[in-house]
Structure formats: structure tokens, C-alpha cells
Protein backbone atom coordinates (compact mmCIF):
# COMPACT_ATOMS: atom_id res chain seq x y z
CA UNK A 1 9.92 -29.67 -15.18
CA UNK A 2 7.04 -28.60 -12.90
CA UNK A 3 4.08 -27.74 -15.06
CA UNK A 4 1.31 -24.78 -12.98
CA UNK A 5 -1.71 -24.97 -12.24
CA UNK A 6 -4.08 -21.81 -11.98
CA UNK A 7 -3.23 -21.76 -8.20
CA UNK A 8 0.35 -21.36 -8.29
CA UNK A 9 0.31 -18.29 -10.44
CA UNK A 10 -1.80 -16.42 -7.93
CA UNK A 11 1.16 -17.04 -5.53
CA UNK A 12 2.82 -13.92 -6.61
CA UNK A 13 0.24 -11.73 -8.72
CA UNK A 14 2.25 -8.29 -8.07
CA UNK A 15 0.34 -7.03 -5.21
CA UNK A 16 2.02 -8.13 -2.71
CA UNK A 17 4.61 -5.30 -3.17
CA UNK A 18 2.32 -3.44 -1.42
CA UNK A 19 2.83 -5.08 1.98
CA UNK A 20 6.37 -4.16 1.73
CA UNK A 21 5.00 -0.61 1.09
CA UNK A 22 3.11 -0.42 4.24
CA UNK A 23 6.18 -1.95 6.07
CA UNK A 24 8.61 0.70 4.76
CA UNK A 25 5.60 2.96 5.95
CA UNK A 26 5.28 2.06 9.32
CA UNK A 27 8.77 1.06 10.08
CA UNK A 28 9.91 4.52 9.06
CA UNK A 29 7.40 6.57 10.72
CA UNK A 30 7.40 4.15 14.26
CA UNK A 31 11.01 5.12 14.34
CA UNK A 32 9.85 8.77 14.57
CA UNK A 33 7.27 7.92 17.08
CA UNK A 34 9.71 5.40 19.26
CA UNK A 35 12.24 9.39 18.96
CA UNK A 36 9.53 11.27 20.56
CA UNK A 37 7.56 9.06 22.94
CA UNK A 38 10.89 9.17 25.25
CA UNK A 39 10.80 13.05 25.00
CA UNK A 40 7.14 13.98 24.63
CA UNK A 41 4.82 10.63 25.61
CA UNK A 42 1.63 12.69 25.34
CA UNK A 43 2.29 13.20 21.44
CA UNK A 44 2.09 9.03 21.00
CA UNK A 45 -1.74 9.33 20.34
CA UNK A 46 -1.36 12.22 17.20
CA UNK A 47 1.59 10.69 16.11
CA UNK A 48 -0.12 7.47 14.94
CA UNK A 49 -1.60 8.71 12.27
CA UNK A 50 0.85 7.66 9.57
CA UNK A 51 1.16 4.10 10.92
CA UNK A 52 -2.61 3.63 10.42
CA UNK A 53 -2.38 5.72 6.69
CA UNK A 54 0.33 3.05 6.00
CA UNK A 55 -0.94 0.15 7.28
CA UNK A 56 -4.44 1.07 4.68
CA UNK A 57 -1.73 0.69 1.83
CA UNK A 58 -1.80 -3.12 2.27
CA UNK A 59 -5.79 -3.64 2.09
CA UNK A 60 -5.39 -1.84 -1.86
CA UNK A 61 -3.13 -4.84 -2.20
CA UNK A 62 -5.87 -7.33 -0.94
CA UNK A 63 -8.55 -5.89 -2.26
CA UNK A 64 -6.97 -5.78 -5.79
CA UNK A 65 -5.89 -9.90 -5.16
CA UNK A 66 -9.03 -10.62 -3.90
CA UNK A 67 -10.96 -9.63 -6.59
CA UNK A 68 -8.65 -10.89 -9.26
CA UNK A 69 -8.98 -14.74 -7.41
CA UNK A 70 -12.97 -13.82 -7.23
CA UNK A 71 -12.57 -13.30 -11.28
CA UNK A 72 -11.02 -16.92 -11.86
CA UNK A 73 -13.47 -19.88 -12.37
CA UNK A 74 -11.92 -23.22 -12.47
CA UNK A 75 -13.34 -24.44 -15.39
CA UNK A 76 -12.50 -21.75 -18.01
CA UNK A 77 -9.14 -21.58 -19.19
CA UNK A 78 -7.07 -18.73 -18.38
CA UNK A 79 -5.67 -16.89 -21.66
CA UNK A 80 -2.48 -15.63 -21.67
CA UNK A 81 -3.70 -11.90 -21.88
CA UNK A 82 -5.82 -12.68 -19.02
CA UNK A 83 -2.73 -13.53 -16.79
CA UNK A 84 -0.30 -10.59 -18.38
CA UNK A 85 -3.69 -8.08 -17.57
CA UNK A 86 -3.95 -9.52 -13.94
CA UNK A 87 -0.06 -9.21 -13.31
CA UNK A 88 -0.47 -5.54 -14.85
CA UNK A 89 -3.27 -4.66 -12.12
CA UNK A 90 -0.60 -6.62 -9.17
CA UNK A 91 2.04 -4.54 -10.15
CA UNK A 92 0.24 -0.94 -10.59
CA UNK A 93 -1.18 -1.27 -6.98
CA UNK A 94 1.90 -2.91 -5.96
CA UNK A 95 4.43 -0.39 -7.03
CA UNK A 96 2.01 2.72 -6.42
CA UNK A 97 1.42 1.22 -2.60
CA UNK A 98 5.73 0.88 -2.48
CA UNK A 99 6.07 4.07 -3.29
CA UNK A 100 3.19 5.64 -1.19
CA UNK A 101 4.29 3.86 1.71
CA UNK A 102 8.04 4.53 1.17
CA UNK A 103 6.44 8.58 0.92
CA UNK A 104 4.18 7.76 4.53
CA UNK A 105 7.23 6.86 5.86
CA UNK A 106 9.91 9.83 5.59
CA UNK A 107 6.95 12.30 6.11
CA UNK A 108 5.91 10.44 9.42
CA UNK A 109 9.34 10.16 10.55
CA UNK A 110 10.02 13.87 10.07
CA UNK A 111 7.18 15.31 10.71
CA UNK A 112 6.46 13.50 13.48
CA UNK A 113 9.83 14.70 15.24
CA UNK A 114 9.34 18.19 14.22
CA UNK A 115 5.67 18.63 15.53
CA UNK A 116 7.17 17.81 18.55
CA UNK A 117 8.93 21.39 18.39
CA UNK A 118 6.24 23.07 16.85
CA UNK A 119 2.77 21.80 17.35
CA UNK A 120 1.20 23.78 14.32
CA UNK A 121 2.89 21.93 11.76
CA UNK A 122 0.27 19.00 12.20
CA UNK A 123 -2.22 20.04 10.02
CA UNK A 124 0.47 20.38 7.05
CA UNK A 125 2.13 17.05 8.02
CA UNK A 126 -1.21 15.43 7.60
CA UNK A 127 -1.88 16.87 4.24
CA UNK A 128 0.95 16.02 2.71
CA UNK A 129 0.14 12.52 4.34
CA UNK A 130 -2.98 12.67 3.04
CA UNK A 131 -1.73 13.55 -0.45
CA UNK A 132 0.76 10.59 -0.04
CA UNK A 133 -1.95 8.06 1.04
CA UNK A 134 -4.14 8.87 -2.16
CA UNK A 135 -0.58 7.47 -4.24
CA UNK A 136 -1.46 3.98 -3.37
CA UNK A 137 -5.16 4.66 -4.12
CA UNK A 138 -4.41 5.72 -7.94
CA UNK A 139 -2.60 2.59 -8.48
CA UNK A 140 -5.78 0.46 -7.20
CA UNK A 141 -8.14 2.75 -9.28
CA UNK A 142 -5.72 1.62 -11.93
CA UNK A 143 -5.96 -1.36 -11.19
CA UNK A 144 -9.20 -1.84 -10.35
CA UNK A 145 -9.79 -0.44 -14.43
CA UNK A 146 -7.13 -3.22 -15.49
CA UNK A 147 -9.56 -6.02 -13.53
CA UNK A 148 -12.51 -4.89 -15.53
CA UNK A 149 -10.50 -4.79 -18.98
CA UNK A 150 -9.49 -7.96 -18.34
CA UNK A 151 -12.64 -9.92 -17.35
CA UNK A 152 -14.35 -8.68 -20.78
């Protein structure tokens, strides 16, 4: 039986969910874009704006795993609340980034095809976008507050 070291349990801390979020995200709403672009190519530019809001999703993933790898020092142990508090902060940013993205996406995909018929719907579609992105940012906030529980 193969015994871990600190370094293998920062493999999978949680946060890389998410990545997957900001795939979903972008995968979803470039669909949309790909719809339009043969229809309307000048709307490309506008249209981008959920791909970036989704691709932000996956720094809240880093940032929370970076700063739970800045909290470790090799020469303290690591408790066993320490490791069930930093899997906690993985998975809140993790699962709120999965959902935000999965949120980015079907917003971007439709409302990305129907500004294309009616130009004044931008400003809604990137509200609710915004309201979407800011998802992913309470689970880091969460997390972040997890980080600092944890590290005493």
C-alpha cells in the first residue's frame, strides 16, 4: 500500500472543478459565437464577452490552490482538520466556479444568438452575465474565509 506524502494530496485539492467550469463556460457560449459569426461576423468582437467572464472562473480556482500550497511548510505536520478545511475551500470554489460557468455558458449561448436579432438585449445579457460571474466569486470569498480558518 502506497503511503502520501504532503505533495500527493495537493494533486486533487477540489479546485480544479473549476477548470471544468470555465470549459462548460466557454464551450457553451463559443458554440453561440461559432452560430452567429457565419450570419453576422461583425458581432464576433461583443460576443466574446462570456468566453473571457468564463475563462476568469479558472484563476478563482488557482488563486484558491495557490494560496493553500503557499500555506503548507514542509516541516510542520499537516493535521487532519487542516487537510478536511483545505479540501472544504477546493470544493466551495470548485463547485461555485462549475456552476457559474455551467450559468456563463447557456446565457452566452442564448444571448449571444438572440442579440444577433435584437441588438438592445446586450446590456441585459451582460448583467445577467455579470450576476453569473460574481457565482464563482462567492465560492472563492468562501473559500478564501475557509484558508484563513484553517491556517489559525
Amino acid at each position: 500500500m502506497k503511503s502520501f506524502t504532503r505533495t500527493d494530496t495537493l494533486l486533487f485539492n477540489g479546485s480544479d472543478v473549476s477548470v471544468v467550469g470555465a470549459a462548460i463556460g466557454t464551450a457553451k457560449s463559443g458554440l453561440g459565437i461559432a452560430g452567429i459569426g457565419t450570419f453576422k461576423p461583425e458581432l464576433i468582437m461583443r460576443s466574446l464577452i462570456p468566453v473571457v467572464m468564463s475563462g476568469i472562473l479558472s484563476v478563482y480556482g488557482l488563486v484558491v490552490s495557490v494560496l493553500i500550497a503557499g500555506g503548507l511548510a514542509p516541516n510542520e505536520n499537516y493535521t487532519l482538520f487542516n487537510g478536511f478545511m483545505h479540501l472544504a475551500c477546493g470544493l466551495s470554489v470548485g463547485f461555485a466556479c462549475l456552476s457559474s460557468g455551467y450559468a456563463i455558458g447557456i446565457v452566452g449561448d442564448v444571448g449571444v444568438r438572440k442579440y444577433m436579432h435584437q441588438p438592445r438585449l446586450f446590456v441585459g445579457i451582460v448583467l445577467i452575465l455579470i450576476f453569473a460571474e460574481v457565482l464563482g466569486l462567492y465560492g472563492m470569498i468562501i473559500a478564501l474565509i475557509l484558508n484563513t480558518k484553517s491556517t489559525g
